[in-house]
C-alpha atoms as a PDB file:
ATOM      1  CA  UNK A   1       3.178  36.571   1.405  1.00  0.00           C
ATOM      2  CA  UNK A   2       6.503  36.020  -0.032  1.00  0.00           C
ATOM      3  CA  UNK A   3       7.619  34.863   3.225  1.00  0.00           C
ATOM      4  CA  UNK A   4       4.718  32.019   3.567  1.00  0.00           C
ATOM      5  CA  UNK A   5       6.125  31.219  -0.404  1.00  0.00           C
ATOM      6  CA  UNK A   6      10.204  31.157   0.722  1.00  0.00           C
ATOM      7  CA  UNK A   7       8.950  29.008   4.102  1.00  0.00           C
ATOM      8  CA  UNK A   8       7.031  26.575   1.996  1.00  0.00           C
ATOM      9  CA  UNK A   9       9.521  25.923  -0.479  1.00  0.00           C
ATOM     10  CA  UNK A  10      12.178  25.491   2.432  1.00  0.00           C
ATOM     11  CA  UNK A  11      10.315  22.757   3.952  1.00  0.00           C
ATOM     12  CA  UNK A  12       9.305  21.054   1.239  1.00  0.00           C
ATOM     13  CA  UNK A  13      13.220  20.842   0.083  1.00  0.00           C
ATOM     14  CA  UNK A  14      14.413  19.960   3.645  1.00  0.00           C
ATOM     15  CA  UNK A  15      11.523  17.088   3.386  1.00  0.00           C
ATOM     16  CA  UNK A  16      12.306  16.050   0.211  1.00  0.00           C
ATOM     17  CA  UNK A  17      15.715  16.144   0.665  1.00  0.00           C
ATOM     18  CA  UNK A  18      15.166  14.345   4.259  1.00  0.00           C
ATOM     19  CA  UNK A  19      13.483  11.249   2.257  1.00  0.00           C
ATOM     20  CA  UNK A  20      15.778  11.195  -0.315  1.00  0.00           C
ATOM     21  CA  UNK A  21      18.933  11.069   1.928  1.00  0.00           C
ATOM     22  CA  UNK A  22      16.924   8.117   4.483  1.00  0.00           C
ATOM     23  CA  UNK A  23      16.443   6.217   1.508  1.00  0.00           C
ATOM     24  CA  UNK A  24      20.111   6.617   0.158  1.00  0.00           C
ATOM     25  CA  UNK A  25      21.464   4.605   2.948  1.00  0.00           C
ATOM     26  CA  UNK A  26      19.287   1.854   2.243  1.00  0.00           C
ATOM     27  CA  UNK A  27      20.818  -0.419  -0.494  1.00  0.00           C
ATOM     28  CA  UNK A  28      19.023  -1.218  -3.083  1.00  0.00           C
ATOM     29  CA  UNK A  29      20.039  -4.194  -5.187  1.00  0.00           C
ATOM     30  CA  UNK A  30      17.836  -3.646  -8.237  1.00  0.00           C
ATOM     31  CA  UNK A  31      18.353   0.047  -8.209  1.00  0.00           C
ATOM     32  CA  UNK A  32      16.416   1.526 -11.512  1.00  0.00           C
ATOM     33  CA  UNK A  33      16.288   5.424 -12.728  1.00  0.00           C
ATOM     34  CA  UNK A  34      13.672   7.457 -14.164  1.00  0.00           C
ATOM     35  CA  UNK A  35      14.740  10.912 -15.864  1.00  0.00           C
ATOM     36  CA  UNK A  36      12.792  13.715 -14.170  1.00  0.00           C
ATOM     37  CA  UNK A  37      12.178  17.426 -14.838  1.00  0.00           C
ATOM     38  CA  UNK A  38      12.515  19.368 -11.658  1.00  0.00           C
ATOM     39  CA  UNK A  39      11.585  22.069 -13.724  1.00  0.00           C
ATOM     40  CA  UNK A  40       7.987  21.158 -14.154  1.00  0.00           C
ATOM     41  CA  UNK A  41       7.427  20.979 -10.295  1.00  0.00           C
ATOM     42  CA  UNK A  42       4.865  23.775  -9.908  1.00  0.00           C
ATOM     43  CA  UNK A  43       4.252  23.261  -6.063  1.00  0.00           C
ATOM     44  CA  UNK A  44       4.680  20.718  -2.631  1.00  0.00           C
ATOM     45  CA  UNK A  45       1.182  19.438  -2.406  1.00  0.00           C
ATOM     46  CA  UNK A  46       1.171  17.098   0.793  1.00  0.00           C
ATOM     47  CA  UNK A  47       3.716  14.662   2.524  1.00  0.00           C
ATOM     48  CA  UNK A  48       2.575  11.833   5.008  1.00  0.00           C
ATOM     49  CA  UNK A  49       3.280   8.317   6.715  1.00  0.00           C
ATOM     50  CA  UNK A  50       1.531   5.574   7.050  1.00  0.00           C
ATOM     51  CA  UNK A  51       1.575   1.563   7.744  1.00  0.00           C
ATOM     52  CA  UNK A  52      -0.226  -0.843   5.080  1.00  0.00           C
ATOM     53  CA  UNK A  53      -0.968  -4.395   6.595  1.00  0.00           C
ATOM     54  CA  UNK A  54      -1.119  -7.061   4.546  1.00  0.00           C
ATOM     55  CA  UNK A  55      -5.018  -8.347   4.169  1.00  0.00           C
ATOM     56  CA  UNK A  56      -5.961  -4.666   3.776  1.00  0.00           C
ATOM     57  CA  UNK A  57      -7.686  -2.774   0.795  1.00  0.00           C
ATOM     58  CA  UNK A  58      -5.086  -0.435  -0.803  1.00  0.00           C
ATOM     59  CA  UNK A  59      -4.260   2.681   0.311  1.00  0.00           C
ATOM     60  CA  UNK A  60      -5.288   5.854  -1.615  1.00  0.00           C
ATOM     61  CA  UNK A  61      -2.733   8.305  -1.607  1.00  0.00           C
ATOM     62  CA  UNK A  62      -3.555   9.963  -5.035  1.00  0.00           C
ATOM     63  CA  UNK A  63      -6.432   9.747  -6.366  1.00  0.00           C
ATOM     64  CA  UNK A  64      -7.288  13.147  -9.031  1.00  0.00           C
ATOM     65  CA  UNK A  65      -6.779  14.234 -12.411  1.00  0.00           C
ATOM     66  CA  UNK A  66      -3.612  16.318 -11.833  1.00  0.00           C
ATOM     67  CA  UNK A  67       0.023  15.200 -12.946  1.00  0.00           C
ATOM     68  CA  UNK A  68       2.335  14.856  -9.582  1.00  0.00           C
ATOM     69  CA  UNK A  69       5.966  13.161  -8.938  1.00  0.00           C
ATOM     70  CA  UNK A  70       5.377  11.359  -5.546  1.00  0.00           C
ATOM     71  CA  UNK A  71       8.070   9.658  -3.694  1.00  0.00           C
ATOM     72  CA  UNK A  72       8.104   7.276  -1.734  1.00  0.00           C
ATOM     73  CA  UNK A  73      10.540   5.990   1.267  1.00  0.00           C
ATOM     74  CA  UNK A  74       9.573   2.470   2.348  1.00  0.00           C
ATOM     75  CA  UNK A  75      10.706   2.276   5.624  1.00  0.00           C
ATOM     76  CA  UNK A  76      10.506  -1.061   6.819  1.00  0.00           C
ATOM     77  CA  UNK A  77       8.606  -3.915   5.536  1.00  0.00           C
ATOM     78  CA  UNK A  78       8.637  -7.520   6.182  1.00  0.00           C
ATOM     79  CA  UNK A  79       6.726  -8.234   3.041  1.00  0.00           C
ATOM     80  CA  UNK A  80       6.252  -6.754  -0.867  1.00  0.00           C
ATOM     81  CA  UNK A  81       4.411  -3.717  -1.200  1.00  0.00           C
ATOM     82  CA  UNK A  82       2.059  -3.829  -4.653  1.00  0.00           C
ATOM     83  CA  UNK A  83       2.171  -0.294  -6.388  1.00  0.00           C
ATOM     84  CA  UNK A  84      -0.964   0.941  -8.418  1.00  0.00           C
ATOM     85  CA  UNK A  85      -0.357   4.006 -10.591  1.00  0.00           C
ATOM     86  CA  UNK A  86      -1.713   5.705 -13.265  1.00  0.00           C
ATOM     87  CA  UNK A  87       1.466   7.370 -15.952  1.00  0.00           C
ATOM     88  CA  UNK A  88       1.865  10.376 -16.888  1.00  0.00           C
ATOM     89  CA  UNK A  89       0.154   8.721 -20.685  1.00  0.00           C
ATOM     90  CA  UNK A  90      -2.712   7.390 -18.865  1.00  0.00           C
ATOM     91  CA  UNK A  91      -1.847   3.788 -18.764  1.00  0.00           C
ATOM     92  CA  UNK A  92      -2.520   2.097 -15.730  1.00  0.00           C
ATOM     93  CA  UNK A  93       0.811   0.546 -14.246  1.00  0.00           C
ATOM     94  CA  UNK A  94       1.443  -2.056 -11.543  1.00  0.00           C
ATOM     95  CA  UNK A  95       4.896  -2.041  -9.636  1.00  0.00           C
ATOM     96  CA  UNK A  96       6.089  -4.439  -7.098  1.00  0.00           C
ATOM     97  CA  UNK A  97       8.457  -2.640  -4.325  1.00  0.00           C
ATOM     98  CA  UNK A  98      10.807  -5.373  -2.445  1.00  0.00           C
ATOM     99  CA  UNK A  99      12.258  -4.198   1.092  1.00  0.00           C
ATOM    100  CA  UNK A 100      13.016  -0.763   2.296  1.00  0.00           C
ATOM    101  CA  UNK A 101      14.247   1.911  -0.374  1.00  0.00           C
ATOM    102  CA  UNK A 102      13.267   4.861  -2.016  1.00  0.00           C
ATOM    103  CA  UNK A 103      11.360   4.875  -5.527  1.00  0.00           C
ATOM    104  CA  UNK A 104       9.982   8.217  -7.346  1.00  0.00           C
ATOM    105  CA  UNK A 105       6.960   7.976  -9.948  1.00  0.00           C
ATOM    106  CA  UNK A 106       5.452  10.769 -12.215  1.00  0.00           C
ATOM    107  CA  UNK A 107       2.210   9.613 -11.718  1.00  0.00           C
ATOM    108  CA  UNK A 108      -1.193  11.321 -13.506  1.00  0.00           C
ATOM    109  CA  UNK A 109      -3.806  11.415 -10.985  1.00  0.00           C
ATOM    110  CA  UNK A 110      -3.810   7.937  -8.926  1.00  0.00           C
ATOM    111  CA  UNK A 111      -1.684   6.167  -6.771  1.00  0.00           C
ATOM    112  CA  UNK A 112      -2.577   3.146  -4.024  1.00  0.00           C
ATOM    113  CA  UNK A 113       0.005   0.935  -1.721  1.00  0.00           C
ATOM    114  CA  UNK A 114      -0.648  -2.840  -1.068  1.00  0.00           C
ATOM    115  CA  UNK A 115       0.710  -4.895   1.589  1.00  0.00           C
ATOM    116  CA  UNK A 116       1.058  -8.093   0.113  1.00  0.00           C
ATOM    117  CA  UNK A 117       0.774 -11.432   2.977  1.00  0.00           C
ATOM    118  CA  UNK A 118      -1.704 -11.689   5.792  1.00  0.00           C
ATOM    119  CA  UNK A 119      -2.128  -9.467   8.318  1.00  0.00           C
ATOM    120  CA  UNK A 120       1.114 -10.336  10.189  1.00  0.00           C
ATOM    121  CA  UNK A 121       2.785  -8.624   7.168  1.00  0.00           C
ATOM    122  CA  UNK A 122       2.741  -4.725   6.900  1.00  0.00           C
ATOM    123  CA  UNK A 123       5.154  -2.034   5.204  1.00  0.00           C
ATOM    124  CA  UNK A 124       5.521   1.329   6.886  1.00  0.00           C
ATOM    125  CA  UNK A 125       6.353   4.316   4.618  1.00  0.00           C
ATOM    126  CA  UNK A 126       6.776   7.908   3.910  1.00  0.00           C
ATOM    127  CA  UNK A 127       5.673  10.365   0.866  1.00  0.00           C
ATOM    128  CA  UNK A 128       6.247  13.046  -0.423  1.00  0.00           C
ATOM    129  CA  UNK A 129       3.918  14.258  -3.279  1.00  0.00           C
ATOM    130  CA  UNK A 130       4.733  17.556  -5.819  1.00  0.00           C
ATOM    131  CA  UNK A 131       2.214  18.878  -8.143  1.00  0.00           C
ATOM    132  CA  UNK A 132       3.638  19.519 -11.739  1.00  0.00           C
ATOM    133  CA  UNK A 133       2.942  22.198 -14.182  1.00  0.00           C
ATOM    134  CA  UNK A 134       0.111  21.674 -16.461  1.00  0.00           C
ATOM    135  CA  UNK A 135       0.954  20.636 -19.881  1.00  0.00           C
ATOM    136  CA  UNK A 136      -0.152  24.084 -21.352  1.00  0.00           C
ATOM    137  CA  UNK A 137       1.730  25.342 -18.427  1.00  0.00           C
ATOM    138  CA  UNK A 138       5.379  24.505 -19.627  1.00  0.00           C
ATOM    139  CA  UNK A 139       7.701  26.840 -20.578  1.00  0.00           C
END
């Protein structure tokens, strides 16, 4: 059992570390930061990949009641990518992500990626997505 734990939390790091470090050679002319509590990770939930072309319904990656940080790695796009997110105060929050780079959210239960353009426009990406501690939870 606590070999399944240390083997989980390996990968996850080597993941998350693996997207953080592709997105750090990317530049990233409007670079912002967000102050996060790695403390209040309670566990690696899922990771994936996909390719949103423009035309398409939003993507669903997140959609629950539970608080997460999910990054994101776009990869390569040849158009915007439209964020919808729900904060961690319940508000719902629309980002706009320009060209490939690396953006982290602490999101509270939903998350969707739109291509923006027609369907000759798409932007390929990667996630990783960590469930944090319930509020009652912290210590």
């Amino acid at each position: 059992m606590i070999r399944q734990q240390l083997r989980r939390i390996t990968t996850t790091l080597a993941t998350t570390l693996a997207l953080l470090c592709a997105g750090a050679a990317l530049p990233s002319p409007g670079a912002q930061a967000q102050v996060f509590d790695f403390g209040q990770i309670d566990s690696f939930e899922s990771m994936g990949s996909g390719t949103q072309r423009g035309g398409a319904p939003p993507k669903t990656i997140v959609d629950d009641t539970d608080r997460h940080t999910l990054i994101i790695t776009i990869l390569e796009s040849n158009t915007d990518a439209r964020i919808y997110w729900k904060s961690a105060d319940g508000s719902q929050q629309t980002t706009f992500i320009h060209g490939a780079t690396v953006q982290a959210f602490q999101i509270a239960g939903q998350f969707k990626i739109e291509a923006l353009g027609d369907d000759t426009r798409s932007v390929k990406y990667g996630y990783v997505l960590l469930r944090l501690k319930n509020t009652r939870d912290r210590t």
